[in-house]
Protein backbone atom coordinates (compact mmCIF):
# COMPACT_ATOMS: atom_id res chain seq x y z
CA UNK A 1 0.00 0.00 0.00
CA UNK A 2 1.44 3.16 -1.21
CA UNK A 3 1.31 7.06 0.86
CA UNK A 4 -1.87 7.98 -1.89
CA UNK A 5 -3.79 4.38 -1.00
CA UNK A 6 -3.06 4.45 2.31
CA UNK A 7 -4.24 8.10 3.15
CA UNK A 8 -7.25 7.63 0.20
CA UNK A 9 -8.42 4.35 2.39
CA UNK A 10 -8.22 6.14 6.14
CA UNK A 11 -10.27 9.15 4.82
CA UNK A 12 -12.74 6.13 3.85
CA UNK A 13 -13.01 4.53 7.07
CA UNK A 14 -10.92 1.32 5.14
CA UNK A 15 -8.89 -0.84 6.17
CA UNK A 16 -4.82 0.16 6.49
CA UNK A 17 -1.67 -1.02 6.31
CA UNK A 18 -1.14 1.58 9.31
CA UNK A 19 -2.25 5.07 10.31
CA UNK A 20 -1.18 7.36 7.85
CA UNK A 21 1.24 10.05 8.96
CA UNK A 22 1.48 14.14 8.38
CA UNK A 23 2.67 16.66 10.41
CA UNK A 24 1.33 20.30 11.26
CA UNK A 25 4.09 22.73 9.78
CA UNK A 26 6.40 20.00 8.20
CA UNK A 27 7.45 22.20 5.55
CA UNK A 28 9.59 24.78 7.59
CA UNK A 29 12.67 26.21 8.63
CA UNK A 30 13.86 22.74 10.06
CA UNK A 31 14.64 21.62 6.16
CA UNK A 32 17.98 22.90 4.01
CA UNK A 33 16.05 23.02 1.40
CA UNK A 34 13.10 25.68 2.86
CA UNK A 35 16.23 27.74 4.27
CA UNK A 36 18.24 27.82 0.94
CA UNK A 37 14.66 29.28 -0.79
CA UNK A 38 14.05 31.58 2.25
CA UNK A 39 17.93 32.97 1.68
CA UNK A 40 16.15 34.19 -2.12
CA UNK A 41 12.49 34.96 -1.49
CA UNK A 42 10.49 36.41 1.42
CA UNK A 43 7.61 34.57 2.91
CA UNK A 44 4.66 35.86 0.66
CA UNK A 45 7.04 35.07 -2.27
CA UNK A 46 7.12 31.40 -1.51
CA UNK A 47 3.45 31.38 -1.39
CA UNK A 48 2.02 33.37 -4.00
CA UNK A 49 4.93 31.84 -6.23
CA UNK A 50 2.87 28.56 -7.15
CA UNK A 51 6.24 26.32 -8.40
CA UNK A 52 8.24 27.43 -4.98
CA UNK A 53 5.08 26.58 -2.88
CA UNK A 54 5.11 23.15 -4.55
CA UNK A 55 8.75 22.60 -3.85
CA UNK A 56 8.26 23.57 -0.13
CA UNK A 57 5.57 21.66 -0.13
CA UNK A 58 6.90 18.78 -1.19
CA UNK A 59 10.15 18.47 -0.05
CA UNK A 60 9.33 16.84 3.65
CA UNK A 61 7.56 14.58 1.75
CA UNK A 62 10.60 13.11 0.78
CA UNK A 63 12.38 14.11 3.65
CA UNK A 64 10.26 12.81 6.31
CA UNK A 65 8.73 9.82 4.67
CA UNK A 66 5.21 11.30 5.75
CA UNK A 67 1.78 9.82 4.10
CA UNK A 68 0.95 13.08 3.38
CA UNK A 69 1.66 16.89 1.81
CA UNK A 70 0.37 20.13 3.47
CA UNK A 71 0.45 22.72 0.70
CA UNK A 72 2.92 26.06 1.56
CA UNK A 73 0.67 29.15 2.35
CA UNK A 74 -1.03 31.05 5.20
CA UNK A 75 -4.44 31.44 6.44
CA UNK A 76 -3.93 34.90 6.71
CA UNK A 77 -3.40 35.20 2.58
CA UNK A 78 -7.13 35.07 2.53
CA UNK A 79 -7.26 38.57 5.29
CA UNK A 80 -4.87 39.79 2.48
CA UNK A 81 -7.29 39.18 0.16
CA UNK A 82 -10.56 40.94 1.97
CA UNK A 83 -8.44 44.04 1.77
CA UNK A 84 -6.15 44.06 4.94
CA UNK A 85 -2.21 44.69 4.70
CA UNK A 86 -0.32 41.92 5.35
CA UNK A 87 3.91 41.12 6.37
CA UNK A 88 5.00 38.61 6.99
CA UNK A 89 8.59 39.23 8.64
CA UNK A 90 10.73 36.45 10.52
CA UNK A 91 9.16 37.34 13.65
CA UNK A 92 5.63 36.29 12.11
CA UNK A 93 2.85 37.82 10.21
CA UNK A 94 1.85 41.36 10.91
CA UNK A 95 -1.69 42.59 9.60
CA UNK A 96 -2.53 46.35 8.86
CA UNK A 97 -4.65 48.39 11.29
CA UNK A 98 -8.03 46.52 11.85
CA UNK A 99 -11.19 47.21 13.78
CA UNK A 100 -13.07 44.81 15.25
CA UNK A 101 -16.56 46.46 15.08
CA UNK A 102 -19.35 46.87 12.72
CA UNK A 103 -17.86 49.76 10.78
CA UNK A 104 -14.65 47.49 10.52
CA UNK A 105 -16.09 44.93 9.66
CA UNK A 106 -17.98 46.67 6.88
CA UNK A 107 -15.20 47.95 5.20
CA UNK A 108 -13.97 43.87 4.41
CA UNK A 109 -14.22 43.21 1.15
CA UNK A 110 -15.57 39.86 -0.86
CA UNK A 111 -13.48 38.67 -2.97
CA UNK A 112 -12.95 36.16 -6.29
CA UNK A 113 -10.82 33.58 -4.62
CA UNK A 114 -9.80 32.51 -8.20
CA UNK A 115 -8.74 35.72 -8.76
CA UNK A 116 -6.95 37.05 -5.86
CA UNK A 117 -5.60 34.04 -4.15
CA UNK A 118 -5.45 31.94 -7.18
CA UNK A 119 -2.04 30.82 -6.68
CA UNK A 120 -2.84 28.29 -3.66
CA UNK A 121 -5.34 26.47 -6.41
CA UNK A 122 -2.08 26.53 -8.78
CA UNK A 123 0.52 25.21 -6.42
CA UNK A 124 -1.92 22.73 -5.37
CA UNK A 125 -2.18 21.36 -8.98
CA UNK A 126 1.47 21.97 -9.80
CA UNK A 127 2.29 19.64 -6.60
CA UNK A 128 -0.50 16.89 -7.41
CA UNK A 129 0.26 16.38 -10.99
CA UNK A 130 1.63 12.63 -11.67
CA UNK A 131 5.48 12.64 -12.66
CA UNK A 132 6.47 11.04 -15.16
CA UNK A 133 8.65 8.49 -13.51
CA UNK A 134 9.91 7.46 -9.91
CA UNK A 135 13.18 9.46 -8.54
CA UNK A 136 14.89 6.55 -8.26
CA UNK A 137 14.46 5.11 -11.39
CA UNK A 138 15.33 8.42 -13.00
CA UNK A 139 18.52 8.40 -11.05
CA UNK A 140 19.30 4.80 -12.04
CA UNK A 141 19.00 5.28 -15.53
CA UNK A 142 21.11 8.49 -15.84
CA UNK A 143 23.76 6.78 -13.64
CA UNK A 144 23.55 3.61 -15.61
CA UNK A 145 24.27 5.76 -18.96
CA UNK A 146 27.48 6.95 -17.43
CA UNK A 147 28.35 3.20 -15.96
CA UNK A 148 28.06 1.88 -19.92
CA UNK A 149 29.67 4.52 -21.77
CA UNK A 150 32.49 3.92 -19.68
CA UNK A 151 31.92 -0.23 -19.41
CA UNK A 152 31.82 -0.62 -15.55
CA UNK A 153 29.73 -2.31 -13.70
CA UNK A 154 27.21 -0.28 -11.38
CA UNK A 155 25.66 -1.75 -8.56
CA UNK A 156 22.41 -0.21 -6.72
CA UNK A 157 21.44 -0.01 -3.35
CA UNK A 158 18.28 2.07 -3.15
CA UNK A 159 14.91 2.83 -1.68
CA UNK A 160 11.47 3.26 -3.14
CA UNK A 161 9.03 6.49 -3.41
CA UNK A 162 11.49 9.14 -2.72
CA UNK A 163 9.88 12.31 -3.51
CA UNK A 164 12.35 15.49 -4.09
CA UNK A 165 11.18 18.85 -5.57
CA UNK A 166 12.57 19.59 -9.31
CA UNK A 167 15.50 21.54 -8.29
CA UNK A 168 16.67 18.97 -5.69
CA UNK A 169 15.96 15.75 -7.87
CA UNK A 170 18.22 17.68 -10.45
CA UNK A 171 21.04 18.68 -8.36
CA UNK A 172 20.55 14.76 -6.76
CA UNK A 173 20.92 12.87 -10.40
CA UNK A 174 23.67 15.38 -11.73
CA UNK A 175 25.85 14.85 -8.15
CA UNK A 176 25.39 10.99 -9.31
CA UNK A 177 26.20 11.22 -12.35
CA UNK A 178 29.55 13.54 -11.69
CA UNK A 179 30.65 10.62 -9.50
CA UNK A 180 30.04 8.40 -11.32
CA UNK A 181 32.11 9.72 -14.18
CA UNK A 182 35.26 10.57 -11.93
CA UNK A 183 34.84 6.83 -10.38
CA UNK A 184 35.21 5.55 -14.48
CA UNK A 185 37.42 8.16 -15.20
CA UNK A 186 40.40 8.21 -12.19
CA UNK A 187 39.76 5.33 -10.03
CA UNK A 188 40.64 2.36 -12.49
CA UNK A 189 37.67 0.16 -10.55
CA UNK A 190 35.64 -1.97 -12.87
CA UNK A 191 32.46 -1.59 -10.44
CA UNK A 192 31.02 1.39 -8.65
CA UNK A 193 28.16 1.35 -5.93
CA UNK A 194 25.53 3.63 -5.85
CA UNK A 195 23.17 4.12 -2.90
CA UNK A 196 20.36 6.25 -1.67
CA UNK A 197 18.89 6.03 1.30
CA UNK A 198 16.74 8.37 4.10
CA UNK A 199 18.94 9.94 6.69
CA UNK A 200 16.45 11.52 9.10
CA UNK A 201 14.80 14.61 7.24
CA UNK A 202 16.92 14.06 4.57
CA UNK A 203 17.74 11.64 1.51
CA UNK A 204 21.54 10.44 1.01
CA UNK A 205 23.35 9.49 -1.96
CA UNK A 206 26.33 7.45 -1.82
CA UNK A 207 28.71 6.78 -4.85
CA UNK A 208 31.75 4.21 -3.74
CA UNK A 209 34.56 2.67 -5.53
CA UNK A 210 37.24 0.37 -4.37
CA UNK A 211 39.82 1.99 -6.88
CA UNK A 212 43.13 3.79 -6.60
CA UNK A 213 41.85 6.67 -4.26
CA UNK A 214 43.82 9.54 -4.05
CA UNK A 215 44.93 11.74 -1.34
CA UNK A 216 42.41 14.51 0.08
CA UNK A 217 44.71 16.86 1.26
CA UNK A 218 46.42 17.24 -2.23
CA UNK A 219 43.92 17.15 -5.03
CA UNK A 220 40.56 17.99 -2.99
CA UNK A 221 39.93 20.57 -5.46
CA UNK A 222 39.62 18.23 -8.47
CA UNK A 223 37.48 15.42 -10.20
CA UNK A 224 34.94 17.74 -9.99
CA UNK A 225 34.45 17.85 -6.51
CA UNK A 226 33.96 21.94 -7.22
CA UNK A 227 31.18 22.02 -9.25
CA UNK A 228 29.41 18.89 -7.14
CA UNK A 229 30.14 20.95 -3.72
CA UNK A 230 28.61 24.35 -5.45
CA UNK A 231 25.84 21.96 -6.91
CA UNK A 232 24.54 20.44 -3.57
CA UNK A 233 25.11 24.30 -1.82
CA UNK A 234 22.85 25.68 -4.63
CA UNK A 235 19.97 23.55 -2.49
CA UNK A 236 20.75 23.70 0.94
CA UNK A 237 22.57 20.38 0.93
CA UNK A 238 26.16 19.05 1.99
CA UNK A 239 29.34 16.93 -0.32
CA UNK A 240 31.52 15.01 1.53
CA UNK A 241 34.79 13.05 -0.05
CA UNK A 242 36.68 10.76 1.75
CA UNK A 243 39.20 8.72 -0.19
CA UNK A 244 41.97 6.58 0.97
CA UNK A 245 44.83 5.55 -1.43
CA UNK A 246 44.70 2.11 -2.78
CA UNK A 247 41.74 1.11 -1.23
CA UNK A 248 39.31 3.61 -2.81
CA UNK A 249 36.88 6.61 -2.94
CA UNK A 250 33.53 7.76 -1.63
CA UNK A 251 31.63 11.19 -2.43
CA UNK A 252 28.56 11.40 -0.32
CA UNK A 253 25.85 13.78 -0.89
CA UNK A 254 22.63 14.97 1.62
CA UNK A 255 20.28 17.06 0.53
């Protein structure tokens, strides 16, 4: 039973596999990838940007392993909307001057919610529509290109239904495949291992060889290892290499 049947078949009253699981504010500062968007946009920005609500939105999905997605806004958007100024700073959201009585009250407006708060309805459907394949098996196939231009062998050690926003499934399947490539390239190892696993809010990819290695301290600055560090920055993740010589090379990536 996947997340969709599971939480489809508690709503019914049915039978499950076990309670289905979502958490109030799980999209939030806790996640690198929230902070790395929050370091570009304000608040508001995030949610009247449909695309960047979906990411946020979806990202603890992946992260967390939850059942469930709670789509990035504010119930205050909808004050906004009824003709109120609203901030939201860091400190949290700060509505215009407001009076609580019948000539206040009065002077809130109805409104079109298609028109002025439109954007939740689009960052809904931008989250909900089907991709076209799993992560992982969009990973394995661009690492497996790289494994048979270069004839080695790759082996995989991954999970199932990992769910990372555009920007982070990118920056994921390029880190792979720019290990990948320096494993075939430098390492002289006929097989590489690649792995992917959950690490607490976050998904890690491993990419292992038992090749040459090389040492750290002197050429930490090649094979790429720039543009892969930069890559997994860009998204509020971390690179790690740790190599050994003669026994062989890791990079490890969590974003």
């Amino acid at each position: 039973m996947n997340a969709k049947e599971r939480l489809l078949a508690a709503c019914r009253r049915q039978p499950v596999d076990r309670v289905p699981v979502w958490m109030m504010r799980q999209a939030g500062r806790a996640l690198p990838g929230y902070r790395a968007l929050r370091e570009k946009h304000s608040f508001l920005e995030l949610c009247k940007t449909p695309e960047l609500a979906a990411e946020v939105s979806a990202e603890p999905v992946g992260a967390l392993g939850v059942d469930a997605a709670i789509i990035f806004s504010d119930i205050l958007v909808v004050a906004e909307a009824m003709g109120l100024a609203l901030d939201v700073p860091d400190s949290g959201p700060v509505l215009g001057s407001f009076s609580a009585d019948r000539e206040g009250i009065a002077r809130l407006r109805e409104f079109d919610p298609e028109r002025e708060t439109g954007y939740v309805g689009e960052a809904i459907r931008a989250l909900a529509a089907p991709s076209r394949q799993a992560f992982e098996i969009t990973l394995a196939e661009a690492a497996s290109e790289i494994a048979e231009r270069f004839h080695i062998e790759l082996v995989f050690d991954t999970i199932r239904d990992v769910r990372l926003s555009e920007t982070r499934a990118e920056a994921m399947v390029r880190i792979a495949c720019e290990a990948v490539t320096n494993a075939a390239r430098h390492s002289g190892a006929s097989l590489v291992r690649l792995s992917l696993k959950r690490d607490g809010q976050r998904v890690r990819l491993r990419v292992s060889d038992a090749g040459c290695g090389f040492d750290t301290n002197v050429r930490g600055g090649g094979f790429g290892l720039i543009s892969m560090r930069e890559r997994a920055c860009s998204v509020g993740g971390e690179l790690r290499v740790s190599s050994i010589p003669g026994r062989g090379s890791e990079v490890e990536a969590v974003l």
